[in-house]
C-alpha atoms as a PDB file:
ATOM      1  CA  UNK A   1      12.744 -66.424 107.495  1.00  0.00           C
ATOM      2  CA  UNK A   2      12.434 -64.264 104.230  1.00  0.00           C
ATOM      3  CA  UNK A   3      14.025 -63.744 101.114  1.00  0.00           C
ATOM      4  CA  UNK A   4      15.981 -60.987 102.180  1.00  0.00           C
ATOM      5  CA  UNK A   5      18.534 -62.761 104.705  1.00  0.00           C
ATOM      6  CA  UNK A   6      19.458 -64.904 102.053  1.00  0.00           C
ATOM      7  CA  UNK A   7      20.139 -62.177  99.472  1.00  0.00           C
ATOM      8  CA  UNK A   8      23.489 -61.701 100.504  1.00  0.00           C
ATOM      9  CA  UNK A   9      24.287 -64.905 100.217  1.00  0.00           C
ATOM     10  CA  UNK A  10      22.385 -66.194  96.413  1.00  0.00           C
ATOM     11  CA  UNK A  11      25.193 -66.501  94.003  1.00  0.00           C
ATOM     12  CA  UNK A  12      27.042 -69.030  96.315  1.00  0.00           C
ATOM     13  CA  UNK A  13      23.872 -70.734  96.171  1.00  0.00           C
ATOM     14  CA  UNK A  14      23.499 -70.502  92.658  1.00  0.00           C
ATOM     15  CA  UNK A  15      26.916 -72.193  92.151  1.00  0.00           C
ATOM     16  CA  UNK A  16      25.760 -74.700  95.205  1.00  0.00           C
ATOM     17  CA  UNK A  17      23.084 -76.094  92.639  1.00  0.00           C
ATOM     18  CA  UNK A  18      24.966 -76.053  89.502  1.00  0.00           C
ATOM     19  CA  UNK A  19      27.708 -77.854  91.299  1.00  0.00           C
ATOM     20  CA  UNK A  20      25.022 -80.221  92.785  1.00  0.00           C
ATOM     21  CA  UNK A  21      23.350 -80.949  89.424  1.00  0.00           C
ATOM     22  CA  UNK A  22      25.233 -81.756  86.753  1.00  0.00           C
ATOM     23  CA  UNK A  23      22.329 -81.533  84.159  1.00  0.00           C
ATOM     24  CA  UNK A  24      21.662 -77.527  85.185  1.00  0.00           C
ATOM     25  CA  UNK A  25      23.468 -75.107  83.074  1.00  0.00           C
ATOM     26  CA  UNK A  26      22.162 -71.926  84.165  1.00  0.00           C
ATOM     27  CA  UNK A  27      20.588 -70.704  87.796  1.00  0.00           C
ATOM     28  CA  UNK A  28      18.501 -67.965  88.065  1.00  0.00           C
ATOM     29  CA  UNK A  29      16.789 -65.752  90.763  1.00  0.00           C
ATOM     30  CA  UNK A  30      12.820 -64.148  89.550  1.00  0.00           C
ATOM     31  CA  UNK A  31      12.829 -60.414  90.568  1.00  0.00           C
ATOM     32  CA  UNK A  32       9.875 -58.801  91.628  1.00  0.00           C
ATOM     33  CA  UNK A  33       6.733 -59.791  89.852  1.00  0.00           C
ATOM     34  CA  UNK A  34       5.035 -59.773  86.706  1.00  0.00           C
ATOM     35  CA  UNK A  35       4.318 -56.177  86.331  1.00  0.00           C
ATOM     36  CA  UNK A  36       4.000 -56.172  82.628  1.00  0.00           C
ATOM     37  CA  UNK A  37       1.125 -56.877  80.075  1.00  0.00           C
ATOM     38  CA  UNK A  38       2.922 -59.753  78.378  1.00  0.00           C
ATOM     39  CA  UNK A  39       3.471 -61.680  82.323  1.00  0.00           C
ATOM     40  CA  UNK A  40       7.267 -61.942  81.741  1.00  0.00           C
ATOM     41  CA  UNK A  41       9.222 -62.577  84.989  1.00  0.00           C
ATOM     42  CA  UNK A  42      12.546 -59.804  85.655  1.00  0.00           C
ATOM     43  CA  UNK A  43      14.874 -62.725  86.136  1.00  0.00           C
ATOM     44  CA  UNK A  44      19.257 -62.295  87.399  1.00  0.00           C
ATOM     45  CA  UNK A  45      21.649 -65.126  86.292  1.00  0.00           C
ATOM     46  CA  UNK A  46      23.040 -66.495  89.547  1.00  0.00           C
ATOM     47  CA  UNK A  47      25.740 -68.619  87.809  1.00  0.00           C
ATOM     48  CA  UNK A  48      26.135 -70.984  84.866  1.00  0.00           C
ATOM     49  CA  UNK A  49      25.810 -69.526  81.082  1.00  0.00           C
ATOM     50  CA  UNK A  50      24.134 -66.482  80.534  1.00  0.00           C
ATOM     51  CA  UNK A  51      21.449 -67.357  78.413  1.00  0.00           C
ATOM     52  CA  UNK A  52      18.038 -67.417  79.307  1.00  0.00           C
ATOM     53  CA  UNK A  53      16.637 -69.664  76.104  1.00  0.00           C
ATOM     54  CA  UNK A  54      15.519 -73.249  77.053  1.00  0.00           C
ATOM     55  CA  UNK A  55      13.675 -76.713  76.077  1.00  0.00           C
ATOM     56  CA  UNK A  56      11.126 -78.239  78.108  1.00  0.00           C
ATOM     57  CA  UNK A  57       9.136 -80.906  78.079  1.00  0.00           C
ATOM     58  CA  UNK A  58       5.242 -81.185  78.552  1.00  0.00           C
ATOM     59  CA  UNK A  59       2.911 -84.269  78.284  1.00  0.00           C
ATOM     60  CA  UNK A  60       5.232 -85.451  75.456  1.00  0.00           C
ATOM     61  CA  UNK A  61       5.067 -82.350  73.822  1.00  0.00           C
ATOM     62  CA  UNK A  62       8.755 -80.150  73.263  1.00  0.00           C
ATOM     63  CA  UNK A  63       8.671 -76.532  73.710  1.00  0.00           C
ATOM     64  CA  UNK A  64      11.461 -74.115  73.133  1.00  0.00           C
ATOM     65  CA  UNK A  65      11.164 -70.749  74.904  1.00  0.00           C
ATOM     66  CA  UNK A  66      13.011 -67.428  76.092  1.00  0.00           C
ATOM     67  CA  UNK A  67      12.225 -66.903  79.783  1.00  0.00           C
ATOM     68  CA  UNK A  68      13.422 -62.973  79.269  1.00  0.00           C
ATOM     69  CA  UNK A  69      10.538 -62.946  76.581  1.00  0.00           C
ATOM     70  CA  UNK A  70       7.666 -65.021  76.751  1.00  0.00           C
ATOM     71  CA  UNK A  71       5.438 -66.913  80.050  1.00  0.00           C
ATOM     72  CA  UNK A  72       6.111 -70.266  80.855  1.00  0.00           C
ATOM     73  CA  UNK A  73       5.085 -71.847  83.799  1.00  0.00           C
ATOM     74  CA  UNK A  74       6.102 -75.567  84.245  1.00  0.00           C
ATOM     75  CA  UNK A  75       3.139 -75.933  87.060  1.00  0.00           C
ATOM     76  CA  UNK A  76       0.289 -75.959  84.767  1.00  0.00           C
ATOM     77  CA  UNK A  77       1.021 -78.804  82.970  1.00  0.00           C
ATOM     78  CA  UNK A  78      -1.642 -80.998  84.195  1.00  0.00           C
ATOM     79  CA  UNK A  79      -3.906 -78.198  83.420  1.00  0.00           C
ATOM     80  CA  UNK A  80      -3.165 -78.102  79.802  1.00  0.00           C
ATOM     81  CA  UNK A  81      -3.633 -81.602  80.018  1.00  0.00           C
ATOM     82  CA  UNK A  82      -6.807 -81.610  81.374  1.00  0.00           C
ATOM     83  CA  UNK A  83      -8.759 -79.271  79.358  1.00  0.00           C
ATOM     84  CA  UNK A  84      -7.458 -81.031  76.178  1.00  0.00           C
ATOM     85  CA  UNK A  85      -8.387 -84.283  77.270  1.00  0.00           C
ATOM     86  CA  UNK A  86     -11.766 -83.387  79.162  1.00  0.00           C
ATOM     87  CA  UNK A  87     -13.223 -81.101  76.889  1.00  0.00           C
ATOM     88  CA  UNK A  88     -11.702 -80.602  73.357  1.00  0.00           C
ATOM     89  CA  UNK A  89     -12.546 -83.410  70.354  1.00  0.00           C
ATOM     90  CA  UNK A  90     -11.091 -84.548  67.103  1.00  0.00           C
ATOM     91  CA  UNK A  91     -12.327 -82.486  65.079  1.00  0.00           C
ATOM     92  CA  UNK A  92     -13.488 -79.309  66.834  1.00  0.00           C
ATOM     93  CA  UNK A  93     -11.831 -75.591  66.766  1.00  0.00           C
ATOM     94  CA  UNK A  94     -10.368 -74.158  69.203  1.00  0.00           C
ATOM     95  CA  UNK A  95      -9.611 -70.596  69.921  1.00  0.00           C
ATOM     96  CA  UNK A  96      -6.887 -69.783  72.038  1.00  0.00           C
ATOM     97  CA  UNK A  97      -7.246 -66.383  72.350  1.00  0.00           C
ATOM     98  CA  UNK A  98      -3.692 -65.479  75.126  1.00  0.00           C
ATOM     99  CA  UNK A  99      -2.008 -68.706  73.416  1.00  0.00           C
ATOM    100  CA  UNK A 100       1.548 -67.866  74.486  1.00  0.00           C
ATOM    101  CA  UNK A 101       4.506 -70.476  73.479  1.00  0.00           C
ATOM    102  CA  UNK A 102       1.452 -72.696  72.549  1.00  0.00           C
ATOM    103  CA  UNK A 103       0.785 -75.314  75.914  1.00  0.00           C
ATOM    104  CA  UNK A 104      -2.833 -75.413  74.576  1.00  0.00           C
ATOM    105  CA  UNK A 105      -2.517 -74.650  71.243  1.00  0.00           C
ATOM    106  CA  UNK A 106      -0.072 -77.629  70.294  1.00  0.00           C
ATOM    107  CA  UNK A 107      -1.369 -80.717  72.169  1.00  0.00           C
ATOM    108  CA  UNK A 108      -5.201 -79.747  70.779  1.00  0.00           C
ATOM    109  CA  UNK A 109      -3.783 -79.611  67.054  1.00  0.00           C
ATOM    110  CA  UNK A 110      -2.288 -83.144  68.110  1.00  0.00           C
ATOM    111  CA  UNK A 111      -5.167 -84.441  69.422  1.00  0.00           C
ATOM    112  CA  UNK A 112      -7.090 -83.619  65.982  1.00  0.00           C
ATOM    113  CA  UNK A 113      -8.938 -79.633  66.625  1.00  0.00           C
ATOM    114  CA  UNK A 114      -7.767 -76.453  64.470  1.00  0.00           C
ATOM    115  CA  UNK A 115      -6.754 -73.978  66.350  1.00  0.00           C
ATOM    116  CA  UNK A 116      -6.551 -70.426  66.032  1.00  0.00           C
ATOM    117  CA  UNK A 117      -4.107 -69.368  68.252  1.00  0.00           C
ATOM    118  CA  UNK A 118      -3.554 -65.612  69.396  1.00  0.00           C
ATOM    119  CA  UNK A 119      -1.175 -64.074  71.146  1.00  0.00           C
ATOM    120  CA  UNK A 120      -0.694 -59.899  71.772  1.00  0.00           C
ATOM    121  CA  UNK A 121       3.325 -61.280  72.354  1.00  0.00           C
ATOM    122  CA  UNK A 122       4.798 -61.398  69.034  1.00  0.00           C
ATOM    123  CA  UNK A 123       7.933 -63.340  70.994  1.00  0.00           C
ATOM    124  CA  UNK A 124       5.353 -65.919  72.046  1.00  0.00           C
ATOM    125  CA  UNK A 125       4.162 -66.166  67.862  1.00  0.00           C
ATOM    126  CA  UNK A 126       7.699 -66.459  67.040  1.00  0.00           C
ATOM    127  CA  UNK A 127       8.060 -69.794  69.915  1.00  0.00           C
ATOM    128  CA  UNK A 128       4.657 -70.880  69.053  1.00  0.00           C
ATOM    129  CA  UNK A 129       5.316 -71.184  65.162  1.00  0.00           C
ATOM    130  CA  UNK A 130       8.741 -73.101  66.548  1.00  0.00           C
ATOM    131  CA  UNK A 131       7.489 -75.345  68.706  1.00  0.00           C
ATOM    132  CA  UNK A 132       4.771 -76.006  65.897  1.00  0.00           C
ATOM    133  CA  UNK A 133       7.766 -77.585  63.844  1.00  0.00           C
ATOM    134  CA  UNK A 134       9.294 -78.955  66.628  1.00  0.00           C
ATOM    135  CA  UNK A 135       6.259 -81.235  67.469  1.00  0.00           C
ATOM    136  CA  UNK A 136       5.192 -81.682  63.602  1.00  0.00           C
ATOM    137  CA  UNK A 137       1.955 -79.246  63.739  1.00  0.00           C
ATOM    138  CA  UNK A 138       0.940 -78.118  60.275  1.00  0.00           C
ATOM    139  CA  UNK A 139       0.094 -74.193  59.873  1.00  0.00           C
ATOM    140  CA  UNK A 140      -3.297 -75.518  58.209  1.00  0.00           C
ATOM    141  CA  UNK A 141      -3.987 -77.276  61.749  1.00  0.00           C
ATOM    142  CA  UNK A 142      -2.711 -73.798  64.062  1.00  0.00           C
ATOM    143  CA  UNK A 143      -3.257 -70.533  62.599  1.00  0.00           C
ATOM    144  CA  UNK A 144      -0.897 -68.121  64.586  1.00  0.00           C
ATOM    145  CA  UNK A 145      -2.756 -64.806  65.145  1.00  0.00           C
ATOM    146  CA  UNK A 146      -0.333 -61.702  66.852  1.00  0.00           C
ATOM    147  CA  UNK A 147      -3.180 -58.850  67.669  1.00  0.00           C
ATOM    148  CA  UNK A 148      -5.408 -57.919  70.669  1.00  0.00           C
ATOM    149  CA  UNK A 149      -7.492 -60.689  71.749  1.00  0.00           C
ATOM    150  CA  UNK A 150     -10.612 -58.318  71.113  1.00  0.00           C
ATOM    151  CA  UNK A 151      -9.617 -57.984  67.552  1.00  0.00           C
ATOM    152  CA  UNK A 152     -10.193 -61.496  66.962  1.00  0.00           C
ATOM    153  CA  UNK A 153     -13.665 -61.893  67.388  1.00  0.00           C
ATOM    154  CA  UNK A 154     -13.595 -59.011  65.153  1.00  0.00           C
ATOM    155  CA  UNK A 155     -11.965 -60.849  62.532  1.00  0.00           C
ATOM    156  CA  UNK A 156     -13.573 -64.546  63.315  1.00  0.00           C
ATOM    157  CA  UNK A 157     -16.908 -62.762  62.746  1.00  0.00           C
ATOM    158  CA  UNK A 158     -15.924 -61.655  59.441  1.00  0.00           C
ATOM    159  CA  UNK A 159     -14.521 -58.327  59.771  1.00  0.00           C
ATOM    160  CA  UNK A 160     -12.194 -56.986  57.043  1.00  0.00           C
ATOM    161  CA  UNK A 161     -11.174 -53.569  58.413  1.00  0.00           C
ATOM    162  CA  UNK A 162      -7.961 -55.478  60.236  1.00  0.00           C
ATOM    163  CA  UNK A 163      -4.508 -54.512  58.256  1.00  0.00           C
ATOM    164  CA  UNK A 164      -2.189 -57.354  57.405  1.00  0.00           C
ATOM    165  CA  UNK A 165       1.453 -56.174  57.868  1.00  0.00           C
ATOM    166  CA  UNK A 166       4.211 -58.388  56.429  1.00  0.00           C
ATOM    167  CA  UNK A 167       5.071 -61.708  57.895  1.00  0.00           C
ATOM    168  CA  UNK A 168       8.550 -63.346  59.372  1.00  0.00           C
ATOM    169  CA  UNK A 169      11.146 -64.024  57.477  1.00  0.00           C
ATOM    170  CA  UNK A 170      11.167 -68.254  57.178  1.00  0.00           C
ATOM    171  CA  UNK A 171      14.822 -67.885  58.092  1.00  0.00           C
ATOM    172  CA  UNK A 172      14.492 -66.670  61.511  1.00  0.00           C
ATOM    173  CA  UNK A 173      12.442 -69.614  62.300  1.00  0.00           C
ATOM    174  CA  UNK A 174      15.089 -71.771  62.616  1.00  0.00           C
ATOM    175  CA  UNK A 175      15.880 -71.562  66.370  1.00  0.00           C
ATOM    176  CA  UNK A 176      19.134 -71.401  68.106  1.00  0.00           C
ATOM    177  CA  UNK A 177      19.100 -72.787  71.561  1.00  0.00           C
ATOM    178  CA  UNK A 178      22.170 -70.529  72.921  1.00  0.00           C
ATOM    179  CA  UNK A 179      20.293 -67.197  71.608  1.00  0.00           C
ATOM    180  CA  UNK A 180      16.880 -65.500  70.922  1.00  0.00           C
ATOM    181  CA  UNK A 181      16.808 -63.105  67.562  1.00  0.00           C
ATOM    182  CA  UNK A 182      17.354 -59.710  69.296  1.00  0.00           C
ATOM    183  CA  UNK A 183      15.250 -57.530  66.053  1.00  0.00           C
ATOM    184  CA  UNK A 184      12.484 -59.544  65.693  1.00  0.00           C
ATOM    185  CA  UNK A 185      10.288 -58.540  62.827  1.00  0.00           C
ATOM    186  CA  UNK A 186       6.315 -58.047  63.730  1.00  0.00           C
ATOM    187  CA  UNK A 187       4.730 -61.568  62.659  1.00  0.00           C
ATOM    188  CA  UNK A 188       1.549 -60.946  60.425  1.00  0.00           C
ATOM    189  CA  UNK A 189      -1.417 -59.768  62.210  1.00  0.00           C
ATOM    190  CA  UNK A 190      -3.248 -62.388  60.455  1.00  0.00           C
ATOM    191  CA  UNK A 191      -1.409 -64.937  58.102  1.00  0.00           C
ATOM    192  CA  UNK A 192      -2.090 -63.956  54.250  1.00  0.00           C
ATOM    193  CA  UNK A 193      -4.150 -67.444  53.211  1.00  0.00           C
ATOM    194  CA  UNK A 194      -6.904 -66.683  56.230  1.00  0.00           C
ATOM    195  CA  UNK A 195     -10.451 -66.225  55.392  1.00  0.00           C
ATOM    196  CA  UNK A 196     -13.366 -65.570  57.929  1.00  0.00           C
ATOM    197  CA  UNK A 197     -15.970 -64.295  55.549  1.00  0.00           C
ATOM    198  CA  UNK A 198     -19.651 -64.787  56.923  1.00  0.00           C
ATOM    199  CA  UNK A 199     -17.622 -65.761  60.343  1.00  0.00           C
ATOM    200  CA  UNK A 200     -15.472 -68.880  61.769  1.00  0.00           C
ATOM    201  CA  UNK A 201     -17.791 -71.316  63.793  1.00  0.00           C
ATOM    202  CA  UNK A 202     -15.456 -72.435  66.591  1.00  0.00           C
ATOM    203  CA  UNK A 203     -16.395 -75.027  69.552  1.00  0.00           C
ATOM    204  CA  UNK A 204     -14.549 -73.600  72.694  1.00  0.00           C
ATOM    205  CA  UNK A 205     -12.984 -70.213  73.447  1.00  0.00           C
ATOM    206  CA  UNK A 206      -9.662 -70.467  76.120  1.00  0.00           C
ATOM    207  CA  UNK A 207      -8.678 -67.352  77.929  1.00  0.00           C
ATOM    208  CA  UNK A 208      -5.476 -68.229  80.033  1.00  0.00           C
ATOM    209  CA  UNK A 209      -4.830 -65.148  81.234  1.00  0.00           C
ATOM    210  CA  UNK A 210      -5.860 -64.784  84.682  1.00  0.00           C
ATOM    211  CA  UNK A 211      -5.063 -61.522  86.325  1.00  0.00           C
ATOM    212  CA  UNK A 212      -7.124 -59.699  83.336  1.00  0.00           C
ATOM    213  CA  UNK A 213      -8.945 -62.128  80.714  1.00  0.00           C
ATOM    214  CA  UNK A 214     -12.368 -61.527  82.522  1.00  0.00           C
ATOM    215  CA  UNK A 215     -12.391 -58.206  81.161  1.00  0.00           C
ATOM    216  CA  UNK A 216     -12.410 -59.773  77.695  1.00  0.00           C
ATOM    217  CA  UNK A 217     -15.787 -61.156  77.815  1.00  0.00           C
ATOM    218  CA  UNK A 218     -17.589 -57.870  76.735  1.00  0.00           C
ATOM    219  CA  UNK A 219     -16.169 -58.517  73.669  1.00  0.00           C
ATOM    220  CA  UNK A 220     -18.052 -61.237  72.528  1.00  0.00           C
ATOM    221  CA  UNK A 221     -21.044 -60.012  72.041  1.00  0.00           C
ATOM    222  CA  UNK A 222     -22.445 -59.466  69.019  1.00  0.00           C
ATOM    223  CA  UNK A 223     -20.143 -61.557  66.993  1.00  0.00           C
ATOM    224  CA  UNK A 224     -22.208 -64.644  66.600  1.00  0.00           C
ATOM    225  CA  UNK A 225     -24.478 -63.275  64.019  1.00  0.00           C
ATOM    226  CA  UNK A 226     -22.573 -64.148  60.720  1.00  0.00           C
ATOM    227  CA  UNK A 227     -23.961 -67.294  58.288  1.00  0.00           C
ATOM    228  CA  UNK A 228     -21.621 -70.090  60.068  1.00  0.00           C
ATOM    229  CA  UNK A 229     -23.626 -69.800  63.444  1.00  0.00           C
ATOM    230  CA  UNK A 230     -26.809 -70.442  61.967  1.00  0.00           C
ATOM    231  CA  UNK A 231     -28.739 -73.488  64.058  1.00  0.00           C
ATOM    232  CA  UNK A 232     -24.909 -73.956  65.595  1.00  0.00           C
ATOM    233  CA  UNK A 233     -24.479 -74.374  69.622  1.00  0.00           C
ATOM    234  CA  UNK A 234     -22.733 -71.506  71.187  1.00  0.00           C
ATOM    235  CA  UNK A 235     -19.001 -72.355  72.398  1.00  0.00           C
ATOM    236  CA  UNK A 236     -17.637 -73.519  75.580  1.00  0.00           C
ATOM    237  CA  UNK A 237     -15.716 -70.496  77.485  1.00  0.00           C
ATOM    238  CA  UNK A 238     -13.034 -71.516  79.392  1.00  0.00           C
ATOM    239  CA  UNK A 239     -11.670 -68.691  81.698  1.00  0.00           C
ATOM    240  CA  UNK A 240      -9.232 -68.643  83.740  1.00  0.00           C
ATOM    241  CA  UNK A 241      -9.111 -66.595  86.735  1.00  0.00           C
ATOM    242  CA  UNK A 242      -7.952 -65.347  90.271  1.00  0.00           C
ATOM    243  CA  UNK A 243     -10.188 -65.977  92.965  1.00  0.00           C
ATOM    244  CA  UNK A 244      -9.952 -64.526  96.230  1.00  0.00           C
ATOM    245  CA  UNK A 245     -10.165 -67.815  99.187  1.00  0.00           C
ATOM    246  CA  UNK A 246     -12.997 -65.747 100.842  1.00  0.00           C
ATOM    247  CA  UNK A 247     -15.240 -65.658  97.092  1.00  0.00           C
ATOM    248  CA  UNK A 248     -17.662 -68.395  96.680  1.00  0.00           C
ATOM    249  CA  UNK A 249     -18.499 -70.171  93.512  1.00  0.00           C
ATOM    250  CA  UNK A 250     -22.104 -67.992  93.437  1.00  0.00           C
ATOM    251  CA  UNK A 251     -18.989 -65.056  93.809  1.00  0.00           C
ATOM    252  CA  UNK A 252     -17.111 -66.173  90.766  1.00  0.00           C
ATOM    253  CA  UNK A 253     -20.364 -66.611  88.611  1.00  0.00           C
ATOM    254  CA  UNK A 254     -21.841 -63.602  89.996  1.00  0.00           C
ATOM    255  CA  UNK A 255     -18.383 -61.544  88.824  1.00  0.00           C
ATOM    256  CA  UNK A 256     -18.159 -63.330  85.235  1.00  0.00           C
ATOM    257  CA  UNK A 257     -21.734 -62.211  84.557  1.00  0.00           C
ATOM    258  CA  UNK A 258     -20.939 -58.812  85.634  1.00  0.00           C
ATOM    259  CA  UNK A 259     -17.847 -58.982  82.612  1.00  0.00           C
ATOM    260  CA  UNK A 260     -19.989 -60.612  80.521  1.00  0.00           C
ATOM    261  CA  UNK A 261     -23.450 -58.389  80.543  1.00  0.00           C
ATOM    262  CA  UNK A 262     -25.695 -60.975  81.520  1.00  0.00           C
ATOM    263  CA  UNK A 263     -26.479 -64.289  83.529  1.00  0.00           C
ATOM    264  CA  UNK A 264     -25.186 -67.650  82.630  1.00  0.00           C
ATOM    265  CA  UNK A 265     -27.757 -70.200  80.945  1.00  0.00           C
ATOM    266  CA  UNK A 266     -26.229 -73.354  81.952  1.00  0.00           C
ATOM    267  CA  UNK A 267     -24.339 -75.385  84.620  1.00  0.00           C
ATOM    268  CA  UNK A 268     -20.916 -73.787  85.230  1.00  0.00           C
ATOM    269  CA  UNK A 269     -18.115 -75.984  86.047  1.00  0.00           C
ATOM    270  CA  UNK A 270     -15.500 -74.295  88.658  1.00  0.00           C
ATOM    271  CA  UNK A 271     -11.989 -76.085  88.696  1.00  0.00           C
ATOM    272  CA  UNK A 272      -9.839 -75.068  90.915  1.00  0.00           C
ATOM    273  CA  UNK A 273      -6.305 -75.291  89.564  1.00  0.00           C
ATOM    274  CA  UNK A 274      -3.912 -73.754  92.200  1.00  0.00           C
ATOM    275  CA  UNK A 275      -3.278 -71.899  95.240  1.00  0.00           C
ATOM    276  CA  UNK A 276      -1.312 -68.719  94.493  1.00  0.00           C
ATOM    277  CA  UNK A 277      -1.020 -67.371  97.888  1.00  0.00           C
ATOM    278  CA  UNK A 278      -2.660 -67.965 101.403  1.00  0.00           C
ATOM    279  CA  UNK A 279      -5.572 -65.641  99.808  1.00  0.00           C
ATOM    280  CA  UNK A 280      -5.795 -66.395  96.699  1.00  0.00           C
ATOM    281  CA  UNK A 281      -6.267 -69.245  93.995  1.00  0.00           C
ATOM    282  CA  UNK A 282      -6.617 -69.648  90.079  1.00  0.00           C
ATOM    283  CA  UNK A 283      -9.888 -71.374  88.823  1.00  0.00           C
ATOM    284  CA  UNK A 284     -10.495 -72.165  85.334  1.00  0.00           C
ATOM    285  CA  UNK A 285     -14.151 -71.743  84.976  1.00  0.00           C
ATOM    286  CA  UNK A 286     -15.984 -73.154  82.072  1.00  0.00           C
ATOM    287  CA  UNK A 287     -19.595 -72.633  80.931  1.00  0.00           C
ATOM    288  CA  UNK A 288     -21.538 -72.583  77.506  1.00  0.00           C
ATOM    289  CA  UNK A 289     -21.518 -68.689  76.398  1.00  0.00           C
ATOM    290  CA  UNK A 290     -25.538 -67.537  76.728  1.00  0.00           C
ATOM    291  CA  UNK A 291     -27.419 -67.441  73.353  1.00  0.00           C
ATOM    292  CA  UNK A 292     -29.434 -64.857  74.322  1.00  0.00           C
ATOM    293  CA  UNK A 293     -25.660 -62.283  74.461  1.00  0.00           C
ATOM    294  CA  UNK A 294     -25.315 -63.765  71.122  1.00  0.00           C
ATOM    295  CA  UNK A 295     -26.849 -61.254  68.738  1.00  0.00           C
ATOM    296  CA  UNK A 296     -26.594 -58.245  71.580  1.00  0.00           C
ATOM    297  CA  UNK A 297     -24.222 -55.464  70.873  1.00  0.00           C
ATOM    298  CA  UNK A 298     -20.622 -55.512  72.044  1.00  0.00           C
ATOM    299  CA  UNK A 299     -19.827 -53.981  75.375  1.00  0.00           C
END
């Protein structure tokens, strides 16, 4: 049956699986869907505490969230683990550009990358620059960005017509697992000690945002021109994306060079990462972005 014939019936069943599982504290029921830019689920306490602020666990990574605030989704952990351990090196940057509580972010700093790390959520800065301390992740090795993900390939590629606002207060960082800080200041656009002058080179773009980050891909154009890309390789794109069951792969690459304003130079890889619905799955596709978009103007 559906949800509905059980709606009158959910808070007994919320204190059914407290009762059952001693290491719950709180039970709660997602309401509608994510209808908002920043993919945070509506959620109702069932039963338990009231308190939507949590620790999880990922790949041996701890992360420290607010489900009212930020997106979290415990199914894409072999995902994150994946791309780290497929595609990113010791050694290599990394921008993240829809980072979020920092899934990507953290275990590529780990690993040995810099990583700038962007996310339009400045909730998901505040959890990322947390979980930073809670898994020992210098700011040197993940440089937390809060601004449009267009605006930072304006910025990697040297721009300095950005403003700089002021920063969070160090005290707020300290995290308190029973509540979220209700006024939370805006974090700096970009943090005070960062320099991009004559552009960053970076080694792989991620864009984990799947019901819009195709759209971003215009963007990048145009903003390989400054002295750091000079005999450099373009970077590795990896998009993710919603794919309808009836699209193709030739589909898929057909639509990203649509968003992008040209074909694709090289072999595309196509993972598929999950079903979402009897029509639909999320892909993460990844390709090298085409040289000759490099110097073109921005869409």
């Amino acid at each position: 049956g559906g949800k509905e014939e059980w709606e009158g019936y959910k808070r007994i069943i919320g204190q059914v699986i407290l009762d059952k599982n001693p290491n719950l504290a709180t039970v709660v029921n997602k309401v509608g869907v994510i209808s908002n830019q920043y993919r945070v689920f509506d959620m109702e306490i069932l039963a338990g505490e009231p308190r939507l602020v949590t620790e999880v666990s990922q790949n041996g990574n701890r992360f420290q969230l607010d489900y009212s605030q930020v997106y979290w989704n415990s199914r894409l952990e072999h995902e994150h683990a994946r791309l780290v351990e497929k595609y990113f090196m010791p050694g290599e940057v990394v921008v993240d550009l829809m980072c979020g509580v920092g899934p990507f972010a953290i275990p590529a700093a780990k690993k040995g990358c810099r990583v700038i790390a962007n996310d339009l959520n400045k909730h998901s800065v505040y959890w990322l620059r947390v979980n930073m301390g809670l898994n020992r992740v210098s700011p040197k090795d993940v440089i937390a960005l809060n601004m449009d993900a267009k605006d930072v390939f304006r910025l990697l590629s040297g721009s300095k017509d950005l403003p700089r606002i002021p920063g969070f207060d160090p005290i707020i960082l300290k995290p308190n697992l029973h509540k979220s800080p209700e006024h939370l200041p805006d974090p700096p656009q970009v943090p005070d000690d960062f320099r991009a002058e004559g552009g960053l080179m970076f080694h792989h773009i991620v864009m984990n945002l799947p019901r819009t980050a195709i759209e971003f891909l215009g963007s990048f154009r145009g903003r390989f021109q400054g002295s750091a890309w000079e005999g450099k390789a373009m970077p590795l794109v990896h998009l993710y994306t919603f794919a309808q069951n009836t699209e193709s792969e030739k589909d898929i690459i057909s639509r990203v060079e649509r968003h992008l304003g040209g074909s694709l130079e090289e072999p595309v890889e196509i993972h598929q990462v999950r079903l979402i619905s009897p029509k639909e799955r999320m892909v993460c596709v990844s390709f090298r972005y085409p040289t000759h978009l490099a110097n073109g103007p921005p869409l």
